[in-house]
PDB file of N, CA and C in Angstrom:
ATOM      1  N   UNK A   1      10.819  14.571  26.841  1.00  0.00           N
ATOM      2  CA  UNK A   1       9.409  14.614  26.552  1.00  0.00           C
ATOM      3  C   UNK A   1       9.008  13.275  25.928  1.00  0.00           C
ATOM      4  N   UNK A   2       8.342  12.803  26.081  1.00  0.00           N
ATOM      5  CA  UNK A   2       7.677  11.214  26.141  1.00  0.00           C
ATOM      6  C   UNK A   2       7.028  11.524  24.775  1.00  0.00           C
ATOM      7  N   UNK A   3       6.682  10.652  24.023  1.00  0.00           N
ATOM      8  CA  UNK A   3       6.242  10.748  22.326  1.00  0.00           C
ATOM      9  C   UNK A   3       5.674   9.430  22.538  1.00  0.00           C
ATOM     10  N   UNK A   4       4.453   9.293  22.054  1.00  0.00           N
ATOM     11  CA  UNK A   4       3.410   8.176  22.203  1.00  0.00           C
ATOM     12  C   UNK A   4       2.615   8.036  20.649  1.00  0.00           C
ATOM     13  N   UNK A   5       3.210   7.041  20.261  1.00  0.00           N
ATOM     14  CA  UNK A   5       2.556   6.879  18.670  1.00  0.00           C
ATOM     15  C   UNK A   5       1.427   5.703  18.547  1.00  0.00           C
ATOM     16  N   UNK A   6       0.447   5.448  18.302  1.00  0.00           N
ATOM     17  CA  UNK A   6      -0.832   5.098  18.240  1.00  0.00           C
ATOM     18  C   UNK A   6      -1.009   4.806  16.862  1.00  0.00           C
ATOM     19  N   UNK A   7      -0.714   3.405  16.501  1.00  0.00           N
ATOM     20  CA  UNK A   7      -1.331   3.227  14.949  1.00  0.00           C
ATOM     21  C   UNK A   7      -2.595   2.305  15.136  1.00  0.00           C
ATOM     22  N   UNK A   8      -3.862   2.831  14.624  1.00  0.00           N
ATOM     23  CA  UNK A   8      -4.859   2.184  14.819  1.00  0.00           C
ATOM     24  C   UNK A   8      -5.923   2.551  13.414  1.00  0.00           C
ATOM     25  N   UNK A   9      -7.176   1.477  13.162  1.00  0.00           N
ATOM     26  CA  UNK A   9      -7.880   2.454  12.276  1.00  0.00           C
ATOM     27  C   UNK A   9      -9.006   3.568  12.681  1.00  0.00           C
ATOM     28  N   UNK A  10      -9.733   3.783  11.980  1.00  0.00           N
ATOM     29  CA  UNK A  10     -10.452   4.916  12.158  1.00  0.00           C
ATOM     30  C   UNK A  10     -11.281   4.911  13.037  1.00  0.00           C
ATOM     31  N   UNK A  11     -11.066   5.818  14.129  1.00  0.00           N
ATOM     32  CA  UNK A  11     -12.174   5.763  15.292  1.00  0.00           C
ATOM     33  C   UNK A  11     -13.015   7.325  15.260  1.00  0.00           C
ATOM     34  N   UNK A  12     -13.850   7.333  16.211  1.00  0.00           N
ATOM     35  CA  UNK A  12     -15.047   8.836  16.489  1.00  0.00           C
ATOM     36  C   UNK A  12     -13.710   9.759  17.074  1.00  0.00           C
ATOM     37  N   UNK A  13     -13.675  10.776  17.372  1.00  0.00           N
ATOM     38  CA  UNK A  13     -13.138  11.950  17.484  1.00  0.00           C
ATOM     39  C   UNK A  13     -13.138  11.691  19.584  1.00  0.00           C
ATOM     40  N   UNK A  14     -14.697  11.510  19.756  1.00  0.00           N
ATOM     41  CA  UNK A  14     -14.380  11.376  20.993  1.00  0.00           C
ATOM     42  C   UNK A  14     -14.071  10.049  21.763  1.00  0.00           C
ATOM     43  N   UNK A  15     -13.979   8.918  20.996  1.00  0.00           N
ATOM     44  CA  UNK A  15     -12.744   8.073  21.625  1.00  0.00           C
ATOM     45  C   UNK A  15     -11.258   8.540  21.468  1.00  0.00           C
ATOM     46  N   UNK A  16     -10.853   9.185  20.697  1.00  0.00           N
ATOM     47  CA  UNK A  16      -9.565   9.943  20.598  1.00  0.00           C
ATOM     48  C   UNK A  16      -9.138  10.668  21.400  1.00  0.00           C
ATOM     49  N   UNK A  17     -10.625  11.601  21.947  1.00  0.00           N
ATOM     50  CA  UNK A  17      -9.963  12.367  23.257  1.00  0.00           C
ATOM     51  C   UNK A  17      -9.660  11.595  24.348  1.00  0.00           C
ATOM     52  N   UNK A  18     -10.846  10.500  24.567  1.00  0.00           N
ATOM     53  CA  UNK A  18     -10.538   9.770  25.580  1.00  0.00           C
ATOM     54  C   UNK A  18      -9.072   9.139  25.686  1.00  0.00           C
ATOM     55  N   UNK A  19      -8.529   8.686  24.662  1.00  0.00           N
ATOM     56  CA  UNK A  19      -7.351   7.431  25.132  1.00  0.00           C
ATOM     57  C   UNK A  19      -6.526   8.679  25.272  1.00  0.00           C
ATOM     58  N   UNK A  20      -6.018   9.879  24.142  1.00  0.00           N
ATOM     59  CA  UNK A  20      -5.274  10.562  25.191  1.00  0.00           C
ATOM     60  C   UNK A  20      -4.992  11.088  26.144  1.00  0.00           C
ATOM     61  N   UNK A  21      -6.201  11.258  26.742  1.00  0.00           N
ATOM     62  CA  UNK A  21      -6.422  11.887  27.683  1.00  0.00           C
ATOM     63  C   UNK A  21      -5.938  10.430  28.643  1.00  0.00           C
ATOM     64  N   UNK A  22      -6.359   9.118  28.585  1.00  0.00           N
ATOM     65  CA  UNK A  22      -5.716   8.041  29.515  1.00  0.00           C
ATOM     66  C   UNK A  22      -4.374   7.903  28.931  1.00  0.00           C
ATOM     67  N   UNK A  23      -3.781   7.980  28.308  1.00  0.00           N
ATOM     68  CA  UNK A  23      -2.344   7.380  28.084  1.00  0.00           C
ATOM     69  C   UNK A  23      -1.473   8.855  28.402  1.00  0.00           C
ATOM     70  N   UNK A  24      -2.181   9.830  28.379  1.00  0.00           N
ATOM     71  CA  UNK A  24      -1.219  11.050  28.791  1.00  0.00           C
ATOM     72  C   UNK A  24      -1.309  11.197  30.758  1.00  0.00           C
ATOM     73  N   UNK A  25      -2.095  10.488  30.967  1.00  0.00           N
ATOM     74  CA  UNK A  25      -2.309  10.220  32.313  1.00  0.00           C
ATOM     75  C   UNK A  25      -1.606   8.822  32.921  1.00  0.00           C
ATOM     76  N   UNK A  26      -1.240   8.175  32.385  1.00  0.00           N
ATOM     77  CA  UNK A  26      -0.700   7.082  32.262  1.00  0.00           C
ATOM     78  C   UNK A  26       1.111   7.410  32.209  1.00  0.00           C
ATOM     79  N   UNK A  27       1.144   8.143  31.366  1.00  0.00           N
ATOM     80  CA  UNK A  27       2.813   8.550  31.645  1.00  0.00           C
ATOM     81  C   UNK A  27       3.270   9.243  32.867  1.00  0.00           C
ATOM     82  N   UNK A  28       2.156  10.039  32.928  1.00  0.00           N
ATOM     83  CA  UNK A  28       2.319  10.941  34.256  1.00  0.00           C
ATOM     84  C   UNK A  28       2.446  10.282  35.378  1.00  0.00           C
ATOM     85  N   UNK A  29       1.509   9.187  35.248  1.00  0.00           N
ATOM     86  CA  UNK A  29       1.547   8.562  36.827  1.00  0.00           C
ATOM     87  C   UNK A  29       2.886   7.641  37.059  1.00  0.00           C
ATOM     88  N   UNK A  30       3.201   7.048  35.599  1.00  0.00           N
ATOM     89  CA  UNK A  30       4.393   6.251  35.458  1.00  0.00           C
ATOM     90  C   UNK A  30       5.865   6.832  35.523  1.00  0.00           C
ATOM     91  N   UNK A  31       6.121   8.237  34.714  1.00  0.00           N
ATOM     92  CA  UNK A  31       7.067   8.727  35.193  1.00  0.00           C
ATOM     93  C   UNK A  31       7.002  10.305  35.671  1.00  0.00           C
ATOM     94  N   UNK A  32       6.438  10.191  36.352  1.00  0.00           N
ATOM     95  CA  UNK A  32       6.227  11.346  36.623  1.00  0.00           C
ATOM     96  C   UNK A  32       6.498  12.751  36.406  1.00  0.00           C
ATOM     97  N   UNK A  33       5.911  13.052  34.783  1.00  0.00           N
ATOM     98  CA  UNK A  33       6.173  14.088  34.075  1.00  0.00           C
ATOM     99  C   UNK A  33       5.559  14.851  33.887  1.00  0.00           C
ATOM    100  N   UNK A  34       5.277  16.209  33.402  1.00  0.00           N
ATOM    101  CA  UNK A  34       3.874  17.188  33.293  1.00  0.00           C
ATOM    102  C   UNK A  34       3.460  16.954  31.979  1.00  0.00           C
ATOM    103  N   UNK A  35       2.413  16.342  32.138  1.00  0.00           N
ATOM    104  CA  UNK A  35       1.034  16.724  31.200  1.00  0.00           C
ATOM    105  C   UNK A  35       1.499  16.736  30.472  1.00  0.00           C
ATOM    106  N   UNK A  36       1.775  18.674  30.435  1.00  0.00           N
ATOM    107  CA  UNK A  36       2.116  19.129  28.769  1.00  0.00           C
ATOM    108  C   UNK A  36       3.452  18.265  28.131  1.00  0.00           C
ATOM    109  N   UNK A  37       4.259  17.652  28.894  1.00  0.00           N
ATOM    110  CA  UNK A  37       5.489  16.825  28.093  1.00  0.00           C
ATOM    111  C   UNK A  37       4.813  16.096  27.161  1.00  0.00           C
ATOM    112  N   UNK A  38       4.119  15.629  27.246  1.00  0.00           N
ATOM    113  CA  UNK A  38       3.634  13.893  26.968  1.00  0.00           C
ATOM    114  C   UNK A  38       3.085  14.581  25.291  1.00  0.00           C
ATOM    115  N   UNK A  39       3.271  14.001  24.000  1.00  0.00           N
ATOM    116  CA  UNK A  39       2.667  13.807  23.094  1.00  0.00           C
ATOM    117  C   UNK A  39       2.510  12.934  22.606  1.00  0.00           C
ATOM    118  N   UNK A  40       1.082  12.791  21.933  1.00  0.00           N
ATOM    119  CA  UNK A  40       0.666  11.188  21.713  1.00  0.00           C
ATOM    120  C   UNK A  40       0.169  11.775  19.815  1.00  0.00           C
ATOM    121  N   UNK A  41       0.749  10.530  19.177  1.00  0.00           N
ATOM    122  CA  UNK A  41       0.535  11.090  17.788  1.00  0.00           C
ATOM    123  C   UNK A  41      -0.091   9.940  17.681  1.00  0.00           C
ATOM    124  N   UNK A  42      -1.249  10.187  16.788  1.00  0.00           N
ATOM    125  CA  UNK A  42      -2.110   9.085  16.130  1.00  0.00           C
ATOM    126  C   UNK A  42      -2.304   8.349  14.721  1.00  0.00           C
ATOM    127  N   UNK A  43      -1.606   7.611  14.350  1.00  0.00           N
ATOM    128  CA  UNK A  43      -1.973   7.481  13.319  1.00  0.00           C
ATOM    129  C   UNK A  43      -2.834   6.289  12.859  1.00  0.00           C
ATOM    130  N   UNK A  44      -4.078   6.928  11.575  1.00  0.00           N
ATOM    131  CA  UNK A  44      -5.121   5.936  11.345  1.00  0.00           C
ATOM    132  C   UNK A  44      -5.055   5.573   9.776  1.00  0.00           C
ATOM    133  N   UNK A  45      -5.055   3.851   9.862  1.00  0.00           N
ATOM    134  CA  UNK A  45      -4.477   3.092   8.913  1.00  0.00           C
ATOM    135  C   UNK A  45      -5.799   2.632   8.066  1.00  0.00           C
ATOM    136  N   UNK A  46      -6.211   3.292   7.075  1.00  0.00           N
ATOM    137  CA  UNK A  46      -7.978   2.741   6.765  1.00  0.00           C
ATOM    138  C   UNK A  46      -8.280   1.244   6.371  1.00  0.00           C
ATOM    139  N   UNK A  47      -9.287   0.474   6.612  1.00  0.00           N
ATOM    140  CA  UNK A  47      -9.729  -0.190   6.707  1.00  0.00           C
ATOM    141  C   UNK A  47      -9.288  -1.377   5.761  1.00  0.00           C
ATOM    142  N   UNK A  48      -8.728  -0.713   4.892  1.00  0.00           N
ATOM    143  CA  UNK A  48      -8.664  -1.314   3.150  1.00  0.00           C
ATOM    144  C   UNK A  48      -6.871  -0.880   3.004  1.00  0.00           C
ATOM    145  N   UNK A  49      -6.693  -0.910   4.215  1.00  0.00           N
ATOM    146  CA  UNK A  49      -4.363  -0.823   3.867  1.00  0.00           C
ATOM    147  C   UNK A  49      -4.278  -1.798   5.251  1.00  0.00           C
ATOM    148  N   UNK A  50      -4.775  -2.544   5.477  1.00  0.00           N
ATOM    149  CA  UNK A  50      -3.968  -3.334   6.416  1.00  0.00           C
ATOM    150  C   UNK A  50      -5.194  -4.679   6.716  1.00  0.00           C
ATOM    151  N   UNK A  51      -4.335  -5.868   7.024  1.00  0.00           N
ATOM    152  CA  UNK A  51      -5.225  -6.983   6.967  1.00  0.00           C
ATOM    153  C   UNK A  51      -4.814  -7.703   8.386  1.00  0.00           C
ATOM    154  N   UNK A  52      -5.556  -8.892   9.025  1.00  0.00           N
ATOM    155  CA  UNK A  52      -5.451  -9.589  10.096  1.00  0.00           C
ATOM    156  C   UNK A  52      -5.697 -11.126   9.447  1.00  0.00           C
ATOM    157  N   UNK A  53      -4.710 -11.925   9.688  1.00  0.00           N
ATOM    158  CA  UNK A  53      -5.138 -13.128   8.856  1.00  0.00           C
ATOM    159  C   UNK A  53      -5.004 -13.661   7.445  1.00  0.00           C
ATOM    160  N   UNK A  54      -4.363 -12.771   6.593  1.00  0.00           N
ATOM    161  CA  UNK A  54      -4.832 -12.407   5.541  1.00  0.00           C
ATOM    162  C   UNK A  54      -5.739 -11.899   4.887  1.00  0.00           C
ATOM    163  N   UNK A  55      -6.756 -11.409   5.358  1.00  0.00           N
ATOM    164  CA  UNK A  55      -7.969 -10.759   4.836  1.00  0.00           C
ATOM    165  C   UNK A  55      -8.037  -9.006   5.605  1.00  0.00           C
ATOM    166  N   UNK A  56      -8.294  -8.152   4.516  1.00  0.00           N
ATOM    167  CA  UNK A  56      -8.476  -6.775   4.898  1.00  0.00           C
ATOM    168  C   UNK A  56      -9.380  -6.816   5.854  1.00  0.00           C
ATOM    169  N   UNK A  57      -9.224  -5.894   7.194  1.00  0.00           N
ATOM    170  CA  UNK A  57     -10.261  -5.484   7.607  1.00  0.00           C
ATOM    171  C   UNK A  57     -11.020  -4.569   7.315  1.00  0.00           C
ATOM    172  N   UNK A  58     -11.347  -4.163   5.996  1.00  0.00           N
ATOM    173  CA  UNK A  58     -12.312  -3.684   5.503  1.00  0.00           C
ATOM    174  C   UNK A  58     -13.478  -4.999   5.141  1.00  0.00           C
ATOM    175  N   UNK A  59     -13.190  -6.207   4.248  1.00  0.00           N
ATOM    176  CA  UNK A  59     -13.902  -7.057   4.551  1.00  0.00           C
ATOM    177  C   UNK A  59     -13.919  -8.293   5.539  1.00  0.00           C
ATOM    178  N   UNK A  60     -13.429  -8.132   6.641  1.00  0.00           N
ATOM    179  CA  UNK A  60     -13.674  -8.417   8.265  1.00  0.00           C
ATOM    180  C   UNK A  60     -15.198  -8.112   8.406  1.00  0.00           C
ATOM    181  N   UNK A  61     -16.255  -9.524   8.954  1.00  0.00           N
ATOM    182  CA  UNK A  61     -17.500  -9.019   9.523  1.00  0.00           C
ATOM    183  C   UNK A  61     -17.404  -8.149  10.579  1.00  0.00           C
ATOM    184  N   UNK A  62     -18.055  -7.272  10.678  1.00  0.00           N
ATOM    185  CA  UNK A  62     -18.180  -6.253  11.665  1.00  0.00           C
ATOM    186  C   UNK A  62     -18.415  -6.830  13.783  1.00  0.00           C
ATOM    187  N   UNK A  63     -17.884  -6.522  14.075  1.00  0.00           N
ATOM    188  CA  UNK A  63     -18.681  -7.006  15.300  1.00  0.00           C
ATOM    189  C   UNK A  63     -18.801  -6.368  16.252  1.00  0.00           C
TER     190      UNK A  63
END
């Protein structure tokens, strides 16, 4: 069973359905497994625990 871990920060609920719904479709087509194998765990890192550059992307201008 395929295990798909996703560290990203905080997104809407329905971009969440979306990417699993593509990356659980994405395994399938790649190894050709059922659906239900595939779990994709998400984890969201807030804004203010992780930086790019040295600077948090919590104070990152928005874009």
């Amino acid at each position: 069973m395929p295990i798909v871990t996703v560290q990203q920060g905080p997104r809407d609920v329905e971009l969440k359905r979306d990417l699993v719904a593509r990356i659980t479709d994405a395994f399938v087509d790649a190894l050709n497994v059922p659906a239900e194998s595939v779990q994709v765990w998400i984890q969201e890192v807030p804004t203010d625990s992780w930086a790019i550059g040295g600077v948090l992307t919590a104070d990152r201008p928005k874009k």
